[in-house]
PDB file of N, CA and C in Angstrom:
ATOM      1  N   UNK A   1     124.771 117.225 135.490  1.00  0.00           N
ATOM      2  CA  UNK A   1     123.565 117.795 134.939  1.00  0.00           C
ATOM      3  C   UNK A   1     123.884 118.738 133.775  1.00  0.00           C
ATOM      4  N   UNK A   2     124.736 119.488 133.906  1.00  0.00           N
ATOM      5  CA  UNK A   2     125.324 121.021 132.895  1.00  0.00           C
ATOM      6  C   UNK A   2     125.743 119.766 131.467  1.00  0.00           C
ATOM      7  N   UNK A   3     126.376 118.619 131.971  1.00  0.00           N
ATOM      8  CA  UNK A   3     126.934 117.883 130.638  1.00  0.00           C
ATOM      9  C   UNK A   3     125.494 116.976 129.843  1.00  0.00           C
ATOM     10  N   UNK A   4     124.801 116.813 130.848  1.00  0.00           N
ATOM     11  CA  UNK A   4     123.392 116.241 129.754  1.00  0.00           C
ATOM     12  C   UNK A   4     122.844 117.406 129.120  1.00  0.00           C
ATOM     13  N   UNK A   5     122.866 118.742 129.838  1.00  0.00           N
ATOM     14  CA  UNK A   5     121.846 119.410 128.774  1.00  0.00           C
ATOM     15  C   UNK A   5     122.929 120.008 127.851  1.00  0.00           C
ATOM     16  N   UNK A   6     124.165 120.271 127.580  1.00  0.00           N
ATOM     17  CA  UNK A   6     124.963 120.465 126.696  1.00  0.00           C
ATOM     18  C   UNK A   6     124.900 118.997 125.280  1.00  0.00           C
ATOM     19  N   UNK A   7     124.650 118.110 125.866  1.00  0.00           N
ATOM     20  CA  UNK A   7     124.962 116.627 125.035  1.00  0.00           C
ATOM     21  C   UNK A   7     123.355 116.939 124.300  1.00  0.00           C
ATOM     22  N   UNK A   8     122.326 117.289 124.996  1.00  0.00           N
ATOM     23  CA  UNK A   8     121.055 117.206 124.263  1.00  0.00           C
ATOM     24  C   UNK A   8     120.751 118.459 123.504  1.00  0.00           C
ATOM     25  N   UNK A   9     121.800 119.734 123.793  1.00  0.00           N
ATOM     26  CA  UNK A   9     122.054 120.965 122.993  1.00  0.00           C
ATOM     27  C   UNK A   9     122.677 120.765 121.649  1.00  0.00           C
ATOM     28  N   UNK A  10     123.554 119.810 121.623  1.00  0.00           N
ATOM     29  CA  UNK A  10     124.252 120.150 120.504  1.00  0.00           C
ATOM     30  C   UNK A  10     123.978 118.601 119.928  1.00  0.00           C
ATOM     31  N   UNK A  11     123.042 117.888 120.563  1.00  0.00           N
ATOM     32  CA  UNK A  11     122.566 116.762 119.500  1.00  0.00           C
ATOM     33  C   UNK A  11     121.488 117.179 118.991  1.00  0.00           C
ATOM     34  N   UNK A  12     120.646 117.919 119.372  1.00  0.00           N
ATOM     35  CA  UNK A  12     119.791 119.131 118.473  1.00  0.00           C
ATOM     36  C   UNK A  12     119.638 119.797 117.694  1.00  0.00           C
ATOM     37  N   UNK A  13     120.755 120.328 117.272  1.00  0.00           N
ATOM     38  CA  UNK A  13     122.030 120.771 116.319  1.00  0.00           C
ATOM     39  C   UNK A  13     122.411 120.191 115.247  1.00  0.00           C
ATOM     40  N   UNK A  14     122.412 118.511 115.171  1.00  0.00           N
ATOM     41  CA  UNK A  14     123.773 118.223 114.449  1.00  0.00           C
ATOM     42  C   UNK A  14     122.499 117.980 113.322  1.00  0.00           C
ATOM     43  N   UNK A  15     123.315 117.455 111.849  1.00  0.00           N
ATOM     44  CA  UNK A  15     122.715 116.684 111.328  1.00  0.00           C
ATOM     45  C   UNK A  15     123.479 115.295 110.579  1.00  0.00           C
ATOM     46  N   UNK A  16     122.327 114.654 110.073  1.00  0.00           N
ATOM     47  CA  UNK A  16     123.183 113.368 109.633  1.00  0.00           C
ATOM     48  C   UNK A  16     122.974 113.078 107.979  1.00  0.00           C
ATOM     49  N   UNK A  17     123.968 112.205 107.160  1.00  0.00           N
ATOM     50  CA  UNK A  17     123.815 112.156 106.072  1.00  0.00           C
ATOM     51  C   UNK A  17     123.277 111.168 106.028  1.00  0.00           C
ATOM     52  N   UNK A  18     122.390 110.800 104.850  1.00  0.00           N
ATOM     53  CA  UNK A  18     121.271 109.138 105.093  1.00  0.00           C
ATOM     54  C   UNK A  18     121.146 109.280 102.873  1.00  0.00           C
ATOM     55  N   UNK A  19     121.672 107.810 102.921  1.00  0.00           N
ATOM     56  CA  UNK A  19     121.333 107.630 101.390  1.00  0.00           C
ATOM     57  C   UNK A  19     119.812 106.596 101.503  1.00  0.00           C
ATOM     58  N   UNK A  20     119.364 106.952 100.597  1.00  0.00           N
ATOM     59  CA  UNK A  20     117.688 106.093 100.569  1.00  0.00           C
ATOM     60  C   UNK A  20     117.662 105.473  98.815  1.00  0.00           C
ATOM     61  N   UNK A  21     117.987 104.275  98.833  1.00  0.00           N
ATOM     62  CA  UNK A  21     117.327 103.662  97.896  1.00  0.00           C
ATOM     63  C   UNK A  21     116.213 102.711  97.902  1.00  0.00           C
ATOM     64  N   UNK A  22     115.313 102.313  96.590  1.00  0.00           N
ATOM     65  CA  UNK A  22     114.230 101.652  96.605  1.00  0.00           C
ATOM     66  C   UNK A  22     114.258 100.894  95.448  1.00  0.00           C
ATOM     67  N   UNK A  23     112.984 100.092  95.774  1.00  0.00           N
ATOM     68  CA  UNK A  23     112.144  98.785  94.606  1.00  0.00           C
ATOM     69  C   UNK A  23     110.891  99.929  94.815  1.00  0.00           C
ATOM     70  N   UNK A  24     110.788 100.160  93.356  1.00  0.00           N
ATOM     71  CA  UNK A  24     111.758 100.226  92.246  1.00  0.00           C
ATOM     72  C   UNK A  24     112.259 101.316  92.592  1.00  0.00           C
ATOM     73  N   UNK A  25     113.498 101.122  91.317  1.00  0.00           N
ATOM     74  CA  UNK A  25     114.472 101.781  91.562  1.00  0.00           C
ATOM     75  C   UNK A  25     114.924 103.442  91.706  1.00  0.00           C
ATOM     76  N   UNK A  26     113.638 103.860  91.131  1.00  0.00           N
ATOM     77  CA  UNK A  26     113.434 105.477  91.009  1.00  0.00           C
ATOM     78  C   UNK A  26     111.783 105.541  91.686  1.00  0.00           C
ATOM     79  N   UNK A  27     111.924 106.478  92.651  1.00  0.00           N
ATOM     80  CA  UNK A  27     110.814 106.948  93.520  1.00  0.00           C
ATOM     81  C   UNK A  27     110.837 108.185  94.283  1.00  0.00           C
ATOM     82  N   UNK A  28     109.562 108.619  94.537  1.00  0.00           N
ATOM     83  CA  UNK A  28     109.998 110.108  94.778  1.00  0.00           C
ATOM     84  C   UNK A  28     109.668 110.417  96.487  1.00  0.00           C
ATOM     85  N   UNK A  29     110.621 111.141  97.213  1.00  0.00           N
ATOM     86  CA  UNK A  29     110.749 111.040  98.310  1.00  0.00           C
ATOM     87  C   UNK A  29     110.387 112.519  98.611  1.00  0.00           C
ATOM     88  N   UNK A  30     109.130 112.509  99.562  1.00  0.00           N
ATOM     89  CA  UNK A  30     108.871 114.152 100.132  1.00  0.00           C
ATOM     90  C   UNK A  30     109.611 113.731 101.407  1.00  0.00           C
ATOM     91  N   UNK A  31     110.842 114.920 102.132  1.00  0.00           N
ATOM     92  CA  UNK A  31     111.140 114.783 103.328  1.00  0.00           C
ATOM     93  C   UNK A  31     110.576 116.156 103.874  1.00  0.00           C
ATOM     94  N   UNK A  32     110.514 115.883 105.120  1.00  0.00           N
ATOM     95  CA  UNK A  32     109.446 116.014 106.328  1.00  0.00           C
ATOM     96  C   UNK A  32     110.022 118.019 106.194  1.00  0.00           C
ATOM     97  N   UNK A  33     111.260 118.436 105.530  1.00  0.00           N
ATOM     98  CA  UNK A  33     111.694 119.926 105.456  1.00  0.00           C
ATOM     99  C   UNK A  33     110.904 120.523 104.136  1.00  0.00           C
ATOM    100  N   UNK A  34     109.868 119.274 103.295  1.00  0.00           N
ATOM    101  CA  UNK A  34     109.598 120.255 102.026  1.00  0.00           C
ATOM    102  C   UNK A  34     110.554 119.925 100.742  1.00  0.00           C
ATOM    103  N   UNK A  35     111.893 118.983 100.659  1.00  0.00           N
ATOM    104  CA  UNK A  35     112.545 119.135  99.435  1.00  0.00           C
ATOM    105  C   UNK A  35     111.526 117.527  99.019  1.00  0.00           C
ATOM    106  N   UNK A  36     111.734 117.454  98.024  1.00  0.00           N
ATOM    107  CA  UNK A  36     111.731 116.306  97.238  1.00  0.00           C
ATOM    108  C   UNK A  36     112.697 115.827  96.066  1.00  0.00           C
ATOM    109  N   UNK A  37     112.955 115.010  96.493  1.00  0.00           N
ATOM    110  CA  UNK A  37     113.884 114.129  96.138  1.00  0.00           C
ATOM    111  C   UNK A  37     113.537 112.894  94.851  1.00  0.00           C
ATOM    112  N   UNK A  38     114.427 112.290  94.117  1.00  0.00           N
ATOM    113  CA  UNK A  38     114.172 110.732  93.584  1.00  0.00           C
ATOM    114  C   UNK A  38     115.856 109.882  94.012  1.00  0.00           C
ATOM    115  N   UNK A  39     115.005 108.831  93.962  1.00  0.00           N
ATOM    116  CA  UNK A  39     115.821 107.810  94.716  1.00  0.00           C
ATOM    117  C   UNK A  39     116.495 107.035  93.152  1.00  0.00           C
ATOM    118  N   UNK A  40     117.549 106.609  93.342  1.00  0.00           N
ATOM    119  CA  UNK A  40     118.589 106.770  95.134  1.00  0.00           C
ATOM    120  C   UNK A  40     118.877 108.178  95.072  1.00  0.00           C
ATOM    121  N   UNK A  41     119.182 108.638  96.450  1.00  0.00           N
ATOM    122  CA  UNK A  41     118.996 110.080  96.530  1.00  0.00           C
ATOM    123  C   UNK A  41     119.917 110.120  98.044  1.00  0.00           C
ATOM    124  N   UNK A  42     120.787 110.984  98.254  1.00  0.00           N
ATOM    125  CA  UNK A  42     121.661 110.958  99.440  1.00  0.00           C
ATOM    126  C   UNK A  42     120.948 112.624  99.993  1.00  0.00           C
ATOM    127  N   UNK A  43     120.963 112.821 101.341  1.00  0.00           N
ATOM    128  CA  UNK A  43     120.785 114.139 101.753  1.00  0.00           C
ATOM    129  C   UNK A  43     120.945 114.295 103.251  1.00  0.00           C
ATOM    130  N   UNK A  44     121.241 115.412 103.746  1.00  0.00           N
ATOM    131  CA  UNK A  44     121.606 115.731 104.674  1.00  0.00           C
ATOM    132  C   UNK A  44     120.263 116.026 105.588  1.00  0.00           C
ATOM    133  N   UNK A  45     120.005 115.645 106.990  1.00  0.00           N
ATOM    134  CA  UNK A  45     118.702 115.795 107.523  1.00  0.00           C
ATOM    135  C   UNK A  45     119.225 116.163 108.782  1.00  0.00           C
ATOM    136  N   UNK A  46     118.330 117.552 109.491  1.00  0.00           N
ATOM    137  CA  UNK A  46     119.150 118.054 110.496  1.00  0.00           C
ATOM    138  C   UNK A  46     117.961 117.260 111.356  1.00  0.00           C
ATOM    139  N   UNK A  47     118.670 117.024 112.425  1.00  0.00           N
ATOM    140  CA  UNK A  47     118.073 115.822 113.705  1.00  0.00           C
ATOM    141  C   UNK A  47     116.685 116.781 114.547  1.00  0.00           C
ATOM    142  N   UNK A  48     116.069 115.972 115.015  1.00  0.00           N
ATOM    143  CA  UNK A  48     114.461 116.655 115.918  1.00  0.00           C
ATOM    144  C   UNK A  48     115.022 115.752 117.074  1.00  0.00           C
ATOM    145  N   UNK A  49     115.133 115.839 117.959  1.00  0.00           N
ATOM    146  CA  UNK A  49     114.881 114.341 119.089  1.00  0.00           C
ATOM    147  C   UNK A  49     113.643 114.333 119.427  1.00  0.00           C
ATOM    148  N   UNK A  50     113.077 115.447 119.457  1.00  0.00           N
ATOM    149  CA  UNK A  50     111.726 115.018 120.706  1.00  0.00           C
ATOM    150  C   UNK A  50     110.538 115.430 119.499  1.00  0.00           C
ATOM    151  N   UNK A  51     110.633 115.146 117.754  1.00  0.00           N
ATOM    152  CA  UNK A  51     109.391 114.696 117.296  1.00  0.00           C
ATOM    153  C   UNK A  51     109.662 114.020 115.823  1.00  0.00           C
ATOM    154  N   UNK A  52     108.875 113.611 115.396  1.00  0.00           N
ATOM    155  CA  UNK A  52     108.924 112.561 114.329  1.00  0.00           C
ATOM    156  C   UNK A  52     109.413 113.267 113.020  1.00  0.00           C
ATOM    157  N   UNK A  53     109.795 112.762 111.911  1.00  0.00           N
ATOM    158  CA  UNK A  53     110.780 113.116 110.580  1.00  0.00           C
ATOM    159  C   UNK A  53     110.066 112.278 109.693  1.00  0.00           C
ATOM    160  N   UNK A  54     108.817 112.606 109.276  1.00  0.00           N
ATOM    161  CA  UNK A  54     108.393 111.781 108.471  1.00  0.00           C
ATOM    162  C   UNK A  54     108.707 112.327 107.039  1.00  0.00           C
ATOM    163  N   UNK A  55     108.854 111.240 106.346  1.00  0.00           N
ATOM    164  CA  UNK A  55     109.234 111.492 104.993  1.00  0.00           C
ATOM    165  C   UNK A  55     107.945 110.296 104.087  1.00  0.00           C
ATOM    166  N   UNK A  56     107.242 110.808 102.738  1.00  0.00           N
ATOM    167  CA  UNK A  56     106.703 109.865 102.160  1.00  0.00           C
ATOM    168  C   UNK A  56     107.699 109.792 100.665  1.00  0.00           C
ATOM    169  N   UNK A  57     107.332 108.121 100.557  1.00  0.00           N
ATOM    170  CA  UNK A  57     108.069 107.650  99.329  1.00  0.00           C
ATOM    171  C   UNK A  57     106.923 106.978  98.332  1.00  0.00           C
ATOM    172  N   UNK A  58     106.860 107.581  97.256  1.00  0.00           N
ATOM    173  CA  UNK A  58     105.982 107.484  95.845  1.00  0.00           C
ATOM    174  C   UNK A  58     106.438 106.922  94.440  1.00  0.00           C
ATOM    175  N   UNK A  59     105.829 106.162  94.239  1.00  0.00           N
ATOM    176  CA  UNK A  59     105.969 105.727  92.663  1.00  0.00           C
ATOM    177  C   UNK A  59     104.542 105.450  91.822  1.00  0.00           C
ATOM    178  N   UNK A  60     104.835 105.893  91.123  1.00  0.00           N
ATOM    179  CA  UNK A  60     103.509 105.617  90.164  1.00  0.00           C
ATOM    180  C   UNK A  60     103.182 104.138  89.791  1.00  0.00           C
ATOM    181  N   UNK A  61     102.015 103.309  90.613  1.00  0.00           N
ATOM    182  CA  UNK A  61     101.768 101.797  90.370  1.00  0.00           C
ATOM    183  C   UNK A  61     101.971 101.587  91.229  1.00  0.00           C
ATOM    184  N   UNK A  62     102.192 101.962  92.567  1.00  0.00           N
ATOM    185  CA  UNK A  62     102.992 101.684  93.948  1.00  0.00           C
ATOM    186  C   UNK A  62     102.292 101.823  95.178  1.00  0.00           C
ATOM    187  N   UNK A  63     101.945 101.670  96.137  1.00  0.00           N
ATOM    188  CA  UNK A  63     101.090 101.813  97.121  1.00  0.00           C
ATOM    189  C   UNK A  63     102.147 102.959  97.948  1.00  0.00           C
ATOM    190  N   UNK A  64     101.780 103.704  98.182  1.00  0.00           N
ATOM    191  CA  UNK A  64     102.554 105.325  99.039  1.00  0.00           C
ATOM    192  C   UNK A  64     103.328 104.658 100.076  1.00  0.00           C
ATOM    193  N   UNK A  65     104.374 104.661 100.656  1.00  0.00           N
ATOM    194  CA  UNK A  65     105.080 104.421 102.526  1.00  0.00           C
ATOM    195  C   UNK A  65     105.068 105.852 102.797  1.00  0.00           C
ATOM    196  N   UNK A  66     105.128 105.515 104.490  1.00  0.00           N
ATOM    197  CA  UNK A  66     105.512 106.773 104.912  1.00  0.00           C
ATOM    198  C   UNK A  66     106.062 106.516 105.810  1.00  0.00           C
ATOM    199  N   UNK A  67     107.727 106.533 106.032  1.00  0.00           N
ATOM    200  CA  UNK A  67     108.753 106.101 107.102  1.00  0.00           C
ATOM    201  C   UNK A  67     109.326 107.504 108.105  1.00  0.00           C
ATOM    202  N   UNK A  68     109.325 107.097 109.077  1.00  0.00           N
ATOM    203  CA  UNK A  68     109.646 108.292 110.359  1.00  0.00           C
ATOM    204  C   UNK A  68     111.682 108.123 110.029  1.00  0.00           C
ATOM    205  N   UNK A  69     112.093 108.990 109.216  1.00  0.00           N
ATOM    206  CA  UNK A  69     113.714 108.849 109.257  1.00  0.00           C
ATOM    207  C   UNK A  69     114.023 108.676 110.892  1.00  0.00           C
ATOM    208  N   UNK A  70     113.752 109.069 112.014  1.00  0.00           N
ATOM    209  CA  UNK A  70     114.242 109.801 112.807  1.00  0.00           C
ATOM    210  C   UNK A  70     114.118 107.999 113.649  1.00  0.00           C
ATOM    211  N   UNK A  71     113.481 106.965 113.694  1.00  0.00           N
ATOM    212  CA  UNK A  71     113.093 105.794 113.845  1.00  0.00           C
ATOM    213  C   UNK A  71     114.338 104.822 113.247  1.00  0.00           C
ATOM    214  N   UNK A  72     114.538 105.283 112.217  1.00  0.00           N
ATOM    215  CA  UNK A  72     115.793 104.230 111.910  1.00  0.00           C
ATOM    216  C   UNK A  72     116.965 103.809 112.514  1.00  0.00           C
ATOM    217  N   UNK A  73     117.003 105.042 113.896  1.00  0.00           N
ATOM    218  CA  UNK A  73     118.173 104.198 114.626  1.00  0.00           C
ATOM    219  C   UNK A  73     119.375 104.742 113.786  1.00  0.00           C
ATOM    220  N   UNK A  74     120.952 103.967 114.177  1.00  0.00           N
ATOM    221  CA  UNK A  74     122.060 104.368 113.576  1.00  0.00           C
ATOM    222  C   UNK A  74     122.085 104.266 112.221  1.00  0.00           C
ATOM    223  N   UNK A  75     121.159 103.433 111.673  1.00  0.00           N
ATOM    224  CA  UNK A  75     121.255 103.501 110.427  1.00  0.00           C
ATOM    225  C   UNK A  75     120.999 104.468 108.959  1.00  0.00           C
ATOM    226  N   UNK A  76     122.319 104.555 108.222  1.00  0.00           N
ATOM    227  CA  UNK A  76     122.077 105.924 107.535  1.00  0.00           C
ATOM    228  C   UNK A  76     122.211 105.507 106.084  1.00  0.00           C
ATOM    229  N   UNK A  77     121.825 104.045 105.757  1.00  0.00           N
ATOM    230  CA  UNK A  77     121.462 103.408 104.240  1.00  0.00           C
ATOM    231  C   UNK A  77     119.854 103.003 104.438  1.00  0.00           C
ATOM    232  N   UNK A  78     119.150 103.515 103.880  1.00  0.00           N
ATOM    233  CA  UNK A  78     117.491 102.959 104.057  1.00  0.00           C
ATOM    234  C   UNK A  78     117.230 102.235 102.267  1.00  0.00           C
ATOM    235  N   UNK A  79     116.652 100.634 102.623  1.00  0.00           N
ATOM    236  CA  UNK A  79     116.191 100.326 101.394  1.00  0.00           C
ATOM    237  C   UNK A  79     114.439 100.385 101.671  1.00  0.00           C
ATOM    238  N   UNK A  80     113.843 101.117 100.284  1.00  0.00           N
ATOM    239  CA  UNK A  80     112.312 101.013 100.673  1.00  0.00           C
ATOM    240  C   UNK A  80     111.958 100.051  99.480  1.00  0.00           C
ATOM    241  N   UNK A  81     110.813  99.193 100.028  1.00  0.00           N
ATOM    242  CA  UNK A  81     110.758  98.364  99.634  1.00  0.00           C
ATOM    243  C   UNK A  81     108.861  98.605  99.216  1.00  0.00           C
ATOM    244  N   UNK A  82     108.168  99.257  97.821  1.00  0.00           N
ATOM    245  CA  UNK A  82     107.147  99.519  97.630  1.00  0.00           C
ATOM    246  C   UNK A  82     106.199  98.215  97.039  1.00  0.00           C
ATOM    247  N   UNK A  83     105.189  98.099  97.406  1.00  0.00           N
ATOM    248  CA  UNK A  83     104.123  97.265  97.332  1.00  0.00           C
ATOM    249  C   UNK A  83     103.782  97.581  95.907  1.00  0.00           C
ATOM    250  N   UNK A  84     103.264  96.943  94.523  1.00  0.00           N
ATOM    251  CA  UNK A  84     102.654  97.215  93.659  1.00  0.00           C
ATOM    252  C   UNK A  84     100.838  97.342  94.132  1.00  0.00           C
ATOM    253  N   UNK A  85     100.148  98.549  93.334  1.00  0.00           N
ATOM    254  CA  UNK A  85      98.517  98.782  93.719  1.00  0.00           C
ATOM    255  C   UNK A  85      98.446  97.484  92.583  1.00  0.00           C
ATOM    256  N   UNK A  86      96.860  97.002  93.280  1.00  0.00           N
ATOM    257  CA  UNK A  86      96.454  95.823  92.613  1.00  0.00           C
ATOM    258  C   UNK A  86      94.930  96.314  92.546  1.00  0.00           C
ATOM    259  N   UNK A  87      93.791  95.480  92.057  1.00  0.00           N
ATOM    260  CA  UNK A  87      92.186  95.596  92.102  1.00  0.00           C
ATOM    261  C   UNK A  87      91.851  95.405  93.543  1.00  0.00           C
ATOM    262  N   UNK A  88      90.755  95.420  93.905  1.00  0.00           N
ATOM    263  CA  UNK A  88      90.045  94.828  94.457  1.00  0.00           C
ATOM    264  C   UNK A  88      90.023  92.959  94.354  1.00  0.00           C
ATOM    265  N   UNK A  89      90.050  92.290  95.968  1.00  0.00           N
ATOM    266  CA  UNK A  89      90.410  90.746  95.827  1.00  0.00           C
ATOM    267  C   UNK A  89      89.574  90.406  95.083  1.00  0.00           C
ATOM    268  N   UNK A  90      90.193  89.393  94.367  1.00  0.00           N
ATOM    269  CA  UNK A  90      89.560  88.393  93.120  1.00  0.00           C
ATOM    270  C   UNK A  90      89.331  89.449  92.039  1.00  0.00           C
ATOM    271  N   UNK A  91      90.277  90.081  91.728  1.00  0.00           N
ATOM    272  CA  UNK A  91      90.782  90.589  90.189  1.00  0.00           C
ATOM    273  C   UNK A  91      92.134  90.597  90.037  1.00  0.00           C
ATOM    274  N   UNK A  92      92.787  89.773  90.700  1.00  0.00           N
ATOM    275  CA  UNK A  92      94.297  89.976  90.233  1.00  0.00           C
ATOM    276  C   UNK A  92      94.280  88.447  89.599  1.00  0.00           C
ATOM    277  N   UNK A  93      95.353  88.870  88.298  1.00  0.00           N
ATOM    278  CA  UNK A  93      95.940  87.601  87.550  1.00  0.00           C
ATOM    279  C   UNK A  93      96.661  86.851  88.306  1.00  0.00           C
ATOM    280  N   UNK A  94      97.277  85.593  87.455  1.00  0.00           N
ATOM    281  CA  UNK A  94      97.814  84.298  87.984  1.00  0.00           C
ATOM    282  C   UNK A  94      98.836  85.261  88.406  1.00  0.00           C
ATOM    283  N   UNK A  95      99.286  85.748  87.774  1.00  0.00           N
ATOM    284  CA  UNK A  95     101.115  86.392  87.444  1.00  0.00           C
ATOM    285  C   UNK A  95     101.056  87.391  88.733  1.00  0.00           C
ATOM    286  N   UNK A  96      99.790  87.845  89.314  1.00  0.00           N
ATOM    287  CA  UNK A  96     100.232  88.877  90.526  1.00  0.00           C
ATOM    288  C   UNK A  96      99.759  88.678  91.546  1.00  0.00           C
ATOM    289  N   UNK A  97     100.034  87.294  91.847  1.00  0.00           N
ATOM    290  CA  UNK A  97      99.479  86.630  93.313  1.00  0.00           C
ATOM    291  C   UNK A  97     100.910  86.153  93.628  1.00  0.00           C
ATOM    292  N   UNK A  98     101.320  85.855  94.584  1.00  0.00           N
ATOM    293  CA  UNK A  98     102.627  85.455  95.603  1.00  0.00           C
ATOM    294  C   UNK A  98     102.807  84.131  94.850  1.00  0.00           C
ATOM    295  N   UNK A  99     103.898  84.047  94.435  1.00  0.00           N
ATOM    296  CA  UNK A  99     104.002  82.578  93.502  1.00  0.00           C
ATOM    297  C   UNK A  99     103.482  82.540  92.347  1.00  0.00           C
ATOM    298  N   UNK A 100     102.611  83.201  92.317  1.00  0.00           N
ATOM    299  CA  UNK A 100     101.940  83.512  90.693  1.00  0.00           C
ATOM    300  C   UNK A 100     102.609  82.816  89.270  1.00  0.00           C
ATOM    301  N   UNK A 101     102.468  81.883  88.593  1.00  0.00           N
ATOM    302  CA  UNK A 101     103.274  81.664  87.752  1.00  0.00           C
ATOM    303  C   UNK A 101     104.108  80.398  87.612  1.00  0.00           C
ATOM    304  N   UNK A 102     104.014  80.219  88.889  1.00  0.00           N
ATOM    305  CA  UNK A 102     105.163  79.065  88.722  1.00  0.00           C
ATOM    306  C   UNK A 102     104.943  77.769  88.666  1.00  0.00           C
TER     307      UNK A 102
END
């Protein structure tokens, strides 16, 4: 018992390094402490276990994400992958429909 709450003491504690790149290639990242960032962008994030690490990622023309770091599991390379904003359906060109073009 004394060694689980020591293991959940000092994993409370630690933090981890996480690089974040995106499409496209420069985007601006609010993390969940207040800094903001542009991508690719490496930073150090001290761990929560028991609540969420949300961070939002922005580009101008881009539809907003908003990814929970703390969700990613072991993984400490994140690619974000942003949606272009479009009209309202039945105003987008040939060129910005899925296949568009070809």
């Amino acid at each position: 018992m004394k060694w689980l709450l020591l293991t959940l003491l000092l994993a409370a504690g630690c933090s981890q390094r996480i690089r974040v790149r995106s499409q496209p290639s420069t985007a601006d990242i609010l993390l969940p402490d207040g800094r903001r960032l542009l991508t690719p962008a490496q930073f150090r994030l001290k761990r929560t276990p028991f609540r969420a690490q949300l961070a939002e990622v922005t580009a101008v023309g881009y539809r907003p994400m908003v990814i929970d770091l703390r969700r990613r599991g072991s993984r400490r390379d994140l690619y974000v992958v942003l949606v272009p904003e479009h009209g309202p359906a039945g105003s987008w060109t040939e060129s910005e429909t899925p296949g568009g073009g070809e």
